[in-house]
PDB file of N, CA and C in Angstrom:
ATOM      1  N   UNK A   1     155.685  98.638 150.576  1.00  0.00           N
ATOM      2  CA  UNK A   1     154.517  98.007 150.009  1.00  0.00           C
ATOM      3  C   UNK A   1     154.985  96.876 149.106  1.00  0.00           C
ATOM      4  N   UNK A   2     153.914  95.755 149.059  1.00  0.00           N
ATOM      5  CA  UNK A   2     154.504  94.949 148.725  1.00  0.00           C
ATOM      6  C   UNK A   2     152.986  94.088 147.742  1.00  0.00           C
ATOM      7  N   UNK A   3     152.765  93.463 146.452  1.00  0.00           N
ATOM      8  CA  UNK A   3     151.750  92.934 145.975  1.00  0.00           C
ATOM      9  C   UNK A   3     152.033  91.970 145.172  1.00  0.00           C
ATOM     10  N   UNK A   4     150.738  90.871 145.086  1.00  0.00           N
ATOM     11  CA  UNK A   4     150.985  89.906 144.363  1.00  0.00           C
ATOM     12  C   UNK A   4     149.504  89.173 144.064  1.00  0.00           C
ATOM     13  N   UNK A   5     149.604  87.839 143.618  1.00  0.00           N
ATOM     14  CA  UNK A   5     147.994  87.885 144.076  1.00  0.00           C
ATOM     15  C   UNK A   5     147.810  87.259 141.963  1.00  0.00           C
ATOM     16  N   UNK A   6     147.038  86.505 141.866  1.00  0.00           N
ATOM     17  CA  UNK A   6     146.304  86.246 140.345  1.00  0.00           C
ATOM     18  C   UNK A   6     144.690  86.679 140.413  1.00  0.00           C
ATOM     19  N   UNK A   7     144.814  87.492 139.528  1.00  0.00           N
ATOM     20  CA  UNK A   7     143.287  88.206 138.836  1.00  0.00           C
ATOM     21  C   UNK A   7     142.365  86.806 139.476  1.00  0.00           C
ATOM     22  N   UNK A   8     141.271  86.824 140.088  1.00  0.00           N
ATOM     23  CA  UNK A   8     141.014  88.144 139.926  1.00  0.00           C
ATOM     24  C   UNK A   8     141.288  88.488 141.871  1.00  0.00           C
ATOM     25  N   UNK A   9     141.792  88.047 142.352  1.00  0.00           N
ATOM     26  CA  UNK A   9     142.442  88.451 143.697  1.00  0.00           C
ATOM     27  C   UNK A   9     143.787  88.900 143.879  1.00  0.00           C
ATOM     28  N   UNK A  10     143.617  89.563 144.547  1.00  0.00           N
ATOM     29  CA  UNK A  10     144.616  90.481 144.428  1.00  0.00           C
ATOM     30  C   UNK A  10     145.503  90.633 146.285  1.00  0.00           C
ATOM     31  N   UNK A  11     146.410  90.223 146.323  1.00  0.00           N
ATOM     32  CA  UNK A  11     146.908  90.831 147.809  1.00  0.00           C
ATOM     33  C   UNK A  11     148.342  91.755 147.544  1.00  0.00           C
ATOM     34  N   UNK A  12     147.667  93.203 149.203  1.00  0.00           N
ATOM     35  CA  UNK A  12     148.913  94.191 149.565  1.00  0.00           C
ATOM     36  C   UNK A  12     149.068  93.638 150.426  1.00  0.00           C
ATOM     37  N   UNK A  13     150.502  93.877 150.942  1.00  0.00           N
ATOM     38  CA  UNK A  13     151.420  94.374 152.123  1.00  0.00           C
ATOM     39  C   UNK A  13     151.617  95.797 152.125  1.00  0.00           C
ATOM     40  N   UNK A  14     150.981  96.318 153.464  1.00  0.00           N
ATOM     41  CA  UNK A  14     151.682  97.824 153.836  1.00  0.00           C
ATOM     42  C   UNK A  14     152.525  97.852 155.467  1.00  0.00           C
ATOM     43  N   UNK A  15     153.211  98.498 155.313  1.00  0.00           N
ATOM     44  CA  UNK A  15     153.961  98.739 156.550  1.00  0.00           C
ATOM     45  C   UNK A  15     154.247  99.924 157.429  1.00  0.00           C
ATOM     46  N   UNK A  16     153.953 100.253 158.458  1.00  0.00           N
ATOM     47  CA  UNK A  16     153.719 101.784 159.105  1.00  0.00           C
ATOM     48  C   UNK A  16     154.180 102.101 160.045  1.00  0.00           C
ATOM     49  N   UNK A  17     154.419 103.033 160.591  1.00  0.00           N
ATOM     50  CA  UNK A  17     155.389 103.868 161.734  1.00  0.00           C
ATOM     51  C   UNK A  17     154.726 104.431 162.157  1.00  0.00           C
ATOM     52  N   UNK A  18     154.410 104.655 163.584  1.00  0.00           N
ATOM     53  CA  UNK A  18     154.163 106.359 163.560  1.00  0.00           C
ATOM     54  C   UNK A  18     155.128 107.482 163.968  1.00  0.00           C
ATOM     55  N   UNK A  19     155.393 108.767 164.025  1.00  0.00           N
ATOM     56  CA  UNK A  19     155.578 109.419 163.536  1.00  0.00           C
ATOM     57  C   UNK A  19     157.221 109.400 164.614  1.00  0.00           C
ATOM     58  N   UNK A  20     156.274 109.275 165.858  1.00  0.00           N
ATOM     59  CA  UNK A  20     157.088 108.984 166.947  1.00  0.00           C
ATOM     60  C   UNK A  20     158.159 108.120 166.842  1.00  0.00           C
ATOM     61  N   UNK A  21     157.820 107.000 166.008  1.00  0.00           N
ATOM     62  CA  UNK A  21     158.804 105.745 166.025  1.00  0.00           C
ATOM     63  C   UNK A  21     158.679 104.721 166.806  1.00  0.00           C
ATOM     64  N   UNK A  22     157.813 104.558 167.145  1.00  0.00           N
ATOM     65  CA  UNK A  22     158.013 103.744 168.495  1.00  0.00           C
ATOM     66  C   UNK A  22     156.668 102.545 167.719  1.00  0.00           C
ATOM     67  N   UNK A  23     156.880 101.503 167.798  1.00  0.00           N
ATOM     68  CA  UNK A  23     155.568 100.605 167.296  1.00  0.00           C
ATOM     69  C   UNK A  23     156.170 100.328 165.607  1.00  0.00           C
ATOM     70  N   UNK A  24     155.431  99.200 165.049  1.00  0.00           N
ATOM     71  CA  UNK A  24     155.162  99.110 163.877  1.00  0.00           C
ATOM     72  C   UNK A  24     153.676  98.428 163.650  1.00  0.00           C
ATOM     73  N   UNK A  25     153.727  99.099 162.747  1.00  0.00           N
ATOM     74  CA  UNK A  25     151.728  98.137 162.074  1.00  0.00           C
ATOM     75  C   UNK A  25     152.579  97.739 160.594  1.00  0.00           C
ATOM     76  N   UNK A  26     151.375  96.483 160.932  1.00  0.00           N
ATOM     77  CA  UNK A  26     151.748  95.486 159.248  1.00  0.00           C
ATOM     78  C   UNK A  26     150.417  95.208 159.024  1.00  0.00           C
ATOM     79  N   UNK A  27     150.253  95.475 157.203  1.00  0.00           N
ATOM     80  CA  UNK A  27     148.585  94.952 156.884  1.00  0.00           C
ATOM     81  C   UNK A  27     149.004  93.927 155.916  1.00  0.00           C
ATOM     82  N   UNK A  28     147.817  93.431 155.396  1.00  0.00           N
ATOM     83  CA  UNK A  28     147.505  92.670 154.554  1.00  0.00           C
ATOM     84  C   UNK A  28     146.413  92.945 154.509  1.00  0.00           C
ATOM     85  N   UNK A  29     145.704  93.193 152.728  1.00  0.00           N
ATOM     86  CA  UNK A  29     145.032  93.458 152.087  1.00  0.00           C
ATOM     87  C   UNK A  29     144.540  92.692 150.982  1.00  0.00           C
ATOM     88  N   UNK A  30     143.520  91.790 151.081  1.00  0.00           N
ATOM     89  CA  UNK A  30     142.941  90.878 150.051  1.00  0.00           C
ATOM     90  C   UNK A  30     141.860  91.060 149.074  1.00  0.00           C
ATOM     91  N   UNK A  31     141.754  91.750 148.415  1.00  0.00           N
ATOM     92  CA  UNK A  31     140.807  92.500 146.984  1.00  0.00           C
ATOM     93  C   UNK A  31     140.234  91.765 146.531  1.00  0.00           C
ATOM     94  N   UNK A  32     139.361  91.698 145.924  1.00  0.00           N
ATOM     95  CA  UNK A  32     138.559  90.442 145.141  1.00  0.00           C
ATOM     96  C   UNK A  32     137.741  91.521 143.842  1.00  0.00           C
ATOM     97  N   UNK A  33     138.612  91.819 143.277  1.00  0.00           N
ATOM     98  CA  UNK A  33     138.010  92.134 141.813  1.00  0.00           C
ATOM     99  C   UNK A  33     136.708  92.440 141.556  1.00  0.00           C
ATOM    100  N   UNK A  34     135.983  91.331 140.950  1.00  0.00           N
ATOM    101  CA  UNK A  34     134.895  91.101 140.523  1.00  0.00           C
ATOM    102  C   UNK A  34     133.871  91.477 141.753  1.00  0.00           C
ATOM    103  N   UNK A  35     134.281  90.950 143.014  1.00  0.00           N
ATOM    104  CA  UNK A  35     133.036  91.741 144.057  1.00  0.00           C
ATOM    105  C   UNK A  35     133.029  92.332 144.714  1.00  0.00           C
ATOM    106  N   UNK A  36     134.214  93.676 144.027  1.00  0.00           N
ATOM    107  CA  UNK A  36     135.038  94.777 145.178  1.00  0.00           C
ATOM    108  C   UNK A  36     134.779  94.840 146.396  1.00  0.00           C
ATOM    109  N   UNK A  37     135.133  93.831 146.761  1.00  0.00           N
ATOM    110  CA  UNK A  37     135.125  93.376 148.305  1.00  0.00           C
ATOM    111  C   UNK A  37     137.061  93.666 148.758  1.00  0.00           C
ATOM    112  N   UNK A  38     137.229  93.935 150.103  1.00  0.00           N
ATOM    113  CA  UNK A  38     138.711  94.005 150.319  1.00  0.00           C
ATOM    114  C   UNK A  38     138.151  93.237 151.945  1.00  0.00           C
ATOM    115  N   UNK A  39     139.523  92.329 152.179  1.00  0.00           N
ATOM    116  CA  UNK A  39     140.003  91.987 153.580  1.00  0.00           C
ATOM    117  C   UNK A  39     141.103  92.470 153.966  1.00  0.00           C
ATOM    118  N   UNK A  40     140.922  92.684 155.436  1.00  0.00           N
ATOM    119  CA  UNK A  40     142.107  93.140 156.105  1.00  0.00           C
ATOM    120  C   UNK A  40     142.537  93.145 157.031  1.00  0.00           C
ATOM    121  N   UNK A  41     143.782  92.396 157.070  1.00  0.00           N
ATOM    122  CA  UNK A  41     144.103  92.397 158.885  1.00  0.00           C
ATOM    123  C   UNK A  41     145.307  93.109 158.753  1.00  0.00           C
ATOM    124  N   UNK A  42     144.865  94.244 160.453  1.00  0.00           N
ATOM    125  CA  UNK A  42     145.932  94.766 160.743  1.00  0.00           C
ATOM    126  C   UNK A  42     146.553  94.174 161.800  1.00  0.00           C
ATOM    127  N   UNK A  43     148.178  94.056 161.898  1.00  0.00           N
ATOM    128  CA  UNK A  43     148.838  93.796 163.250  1.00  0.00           C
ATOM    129  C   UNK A  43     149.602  94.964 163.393  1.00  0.00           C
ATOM    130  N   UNK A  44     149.538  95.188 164.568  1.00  0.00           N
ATOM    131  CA  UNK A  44     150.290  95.750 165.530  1.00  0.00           C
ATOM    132  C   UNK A  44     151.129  95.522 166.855  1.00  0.00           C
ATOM    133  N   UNK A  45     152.298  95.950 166.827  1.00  0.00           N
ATOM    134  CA  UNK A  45     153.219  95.723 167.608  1.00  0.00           C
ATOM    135  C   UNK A  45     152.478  96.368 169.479  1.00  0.00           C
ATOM    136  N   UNK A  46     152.069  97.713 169.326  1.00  0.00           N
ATOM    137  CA  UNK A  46     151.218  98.317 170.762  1.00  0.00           C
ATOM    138  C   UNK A  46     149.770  98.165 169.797  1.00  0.00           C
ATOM    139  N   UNK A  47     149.364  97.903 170.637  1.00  0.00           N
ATOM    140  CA  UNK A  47     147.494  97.419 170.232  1.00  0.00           C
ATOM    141  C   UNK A  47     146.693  99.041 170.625  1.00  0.00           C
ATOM    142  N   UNK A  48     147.442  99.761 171.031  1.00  0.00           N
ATOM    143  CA  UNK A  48     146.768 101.099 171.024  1.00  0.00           C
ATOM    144  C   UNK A  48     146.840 101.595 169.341  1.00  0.00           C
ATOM    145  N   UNK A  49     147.942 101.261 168.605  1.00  0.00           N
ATOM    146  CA  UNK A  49     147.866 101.957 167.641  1.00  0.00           C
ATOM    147  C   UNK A  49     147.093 100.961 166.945  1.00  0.00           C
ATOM    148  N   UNK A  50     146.270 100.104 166.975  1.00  0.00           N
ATOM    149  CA  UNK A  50     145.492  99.486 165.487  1.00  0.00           C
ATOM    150  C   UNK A  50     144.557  99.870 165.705  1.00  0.00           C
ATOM    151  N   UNK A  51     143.380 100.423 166.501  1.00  0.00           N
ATOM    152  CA  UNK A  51     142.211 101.396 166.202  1.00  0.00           C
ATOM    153  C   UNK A  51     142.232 102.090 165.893  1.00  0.00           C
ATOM    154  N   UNK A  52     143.553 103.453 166.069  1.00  0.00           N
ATOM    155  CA  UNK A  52     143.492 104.502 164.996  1.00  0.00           C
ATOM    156  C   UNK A  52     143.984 104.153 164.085  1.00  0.00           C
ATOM    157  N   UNK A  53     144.561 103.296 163.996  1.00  0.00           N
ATOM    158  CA  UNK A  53     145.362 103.235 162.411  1.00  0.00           C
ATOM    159  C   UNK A  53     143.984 102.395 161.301  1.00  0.00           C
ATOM    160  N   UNK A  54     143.672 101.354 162.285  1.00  0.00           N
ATOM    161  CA  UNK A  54     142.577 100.599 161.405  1.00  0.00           C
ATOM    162  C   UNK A  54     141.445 101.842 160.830  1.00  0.00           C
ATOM    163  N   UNK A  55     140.923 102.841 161.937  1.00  0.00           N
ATOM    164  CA  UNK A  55     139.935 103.524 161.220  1.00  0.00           C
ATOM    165  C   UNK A  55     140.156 104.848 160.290  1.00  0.00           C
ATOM    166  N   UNK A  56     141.881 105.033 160.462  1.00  0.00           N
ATOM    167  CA  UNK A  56     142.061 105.523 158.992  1.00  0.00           C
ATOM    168  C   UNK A  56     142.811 105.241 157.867  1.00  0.00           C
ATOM    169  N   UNK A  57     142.724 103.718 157.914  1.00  0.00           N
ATOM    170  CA  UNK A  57     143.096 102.889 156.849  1.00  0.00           C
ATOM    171  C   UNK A  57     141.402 102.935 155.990  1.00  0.00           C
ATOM    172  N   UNK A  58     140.561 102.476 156.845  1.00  0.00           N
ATOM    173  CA  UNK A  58     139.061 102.388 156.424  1.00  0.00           C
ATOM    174  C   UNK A  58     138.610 103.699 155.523  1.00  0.00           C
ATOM    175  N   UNK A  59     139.298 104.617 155.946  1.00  0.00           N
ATOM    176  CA  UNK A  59     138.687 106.191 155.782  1.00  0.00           C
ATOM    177  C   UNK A  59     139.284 106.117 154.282  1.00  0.00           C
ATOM    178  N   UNK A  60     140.749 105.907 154.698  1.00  0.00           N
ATOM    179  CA  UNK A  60     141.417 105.949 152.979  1.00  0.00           C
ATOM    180  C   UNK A  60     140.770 105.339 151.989  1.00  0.00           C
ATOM    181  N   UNK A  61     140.663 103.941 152.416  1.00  0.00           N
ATOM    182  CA  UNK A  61     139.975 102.607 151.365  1.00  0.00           C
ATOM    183  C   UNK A  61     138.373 103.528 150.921  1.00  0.00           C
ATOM    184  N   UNK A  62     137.833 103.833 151.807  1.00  0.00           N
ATOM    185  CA  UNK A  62     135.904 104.241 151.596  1.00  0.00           C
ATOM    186  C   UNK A  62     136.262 105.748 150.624  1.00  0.00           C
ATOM    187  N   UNK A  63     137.120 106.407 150.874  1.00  0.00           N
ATOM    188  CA  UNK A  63     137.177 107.357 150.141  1.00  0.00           C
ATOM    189  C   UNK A  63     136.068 108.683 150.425  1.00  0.00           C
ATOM    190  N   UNK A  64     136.337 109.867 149.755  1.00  0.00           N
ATOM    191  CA  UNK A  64     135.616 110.976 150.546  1.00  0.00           C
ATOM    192  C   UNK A  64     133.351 110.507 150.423  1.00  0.00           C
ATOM    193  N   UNK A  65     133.136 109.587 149.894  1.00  0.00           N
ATOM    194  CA  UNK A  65     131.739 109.379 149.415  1.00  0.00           C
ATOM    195  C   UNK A  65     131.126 108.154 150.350  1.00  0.00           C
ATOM    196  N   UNK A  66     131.818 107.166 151.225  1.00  0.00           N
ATOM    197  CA  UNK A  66     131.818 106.058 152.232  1.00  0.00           C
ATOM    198  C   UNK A  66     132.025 105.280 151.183  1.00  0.00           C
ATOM    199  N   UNK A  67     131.231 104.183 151.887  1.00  0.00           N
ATOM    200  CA  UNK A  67     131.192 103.032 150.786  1.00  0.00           C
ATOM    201  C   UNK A  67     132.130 101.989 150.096  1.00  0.00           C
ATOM    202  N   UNK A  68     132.501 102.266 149.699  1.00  0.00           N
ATOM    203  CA  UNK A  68     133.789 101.422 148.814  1.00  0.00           C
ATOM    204  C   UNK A  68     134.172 100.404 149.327  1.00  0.00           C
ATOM    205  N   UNK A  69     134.987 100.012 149.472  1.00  0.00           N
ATOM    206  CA  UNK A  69     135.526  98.155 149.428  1.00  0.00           C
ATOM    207  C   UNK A  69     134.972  97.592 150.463  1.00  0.00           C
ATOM    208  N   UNK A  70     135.066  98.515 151.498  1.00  0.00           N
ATOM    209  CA  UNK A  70     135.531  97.630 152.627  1.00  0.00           C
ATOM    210  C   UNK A  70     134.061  97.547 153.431  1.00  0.00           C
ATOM    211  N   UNK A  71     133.566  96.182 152.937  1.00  0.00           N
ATOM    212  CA  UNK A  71     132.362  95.646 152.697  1.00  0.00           C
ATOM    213  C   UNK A  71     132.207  94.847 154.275  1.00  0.00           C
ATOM    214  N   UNK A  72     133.369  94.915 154.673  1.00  0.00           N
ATOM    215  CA  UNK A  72     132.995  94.103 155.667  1.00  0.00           C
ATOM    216  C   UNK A  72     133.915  94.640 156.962  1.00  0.00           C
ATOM    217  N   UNK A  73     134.047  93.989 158.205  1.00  0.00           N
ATOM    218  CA  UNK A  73     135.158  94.779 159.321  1.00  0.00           C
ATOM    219  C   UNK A  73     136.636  94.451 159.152  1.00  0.00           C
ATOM    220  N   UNK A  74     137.293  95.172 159.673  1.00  0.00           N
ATOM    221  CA  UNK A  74     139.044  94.850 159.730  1.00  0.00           C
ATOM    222  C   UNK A  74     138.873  94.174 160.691  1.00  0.00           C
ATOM    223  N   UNK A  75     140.203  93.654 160.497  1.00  0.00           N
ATOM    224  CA  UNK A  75     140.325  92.064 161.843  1.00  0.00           C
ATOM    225  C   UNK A  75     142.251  92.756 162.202  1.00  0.00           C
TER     226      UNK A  75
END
């Protein structure tokens, strides 16, 4: 993981495996503070893994109540 970014935006880097090894996913994550809004693009190396990975990246971000950041779709 990796962050940087001036208040009130904010950007991650995350980086992922699965378990298997085989593939990598890379995100980027763009926060916006003030209108807890988040962007996000995932890449993936096999394009099978960015739908599951994208919809439980979403799950993490929304948290057990929905809702939360992610105000808009992953790209």
């Amino acid at each position: 993981m990796a962050s940087g970014g001036a208040p009130p935006m904010y950007r991650f880097y995350f980086h992922a495996q699965p378990a298997a090894g085989a593939g990598r996913i890379l995100v980027e994550a763009i926060v916006s503070k003030p209108g807890a809004l988040a962007s996000v693009t995932i890449k993936a190396d096999d394009a099978a893994l960015g739908e599951p990975f994208a919809a439980l990246f979403r799950a993490c971000i929304d948290g057990p109540y929905g809702g939360g950041l992610m105000g808009g779709d992953l790209m």
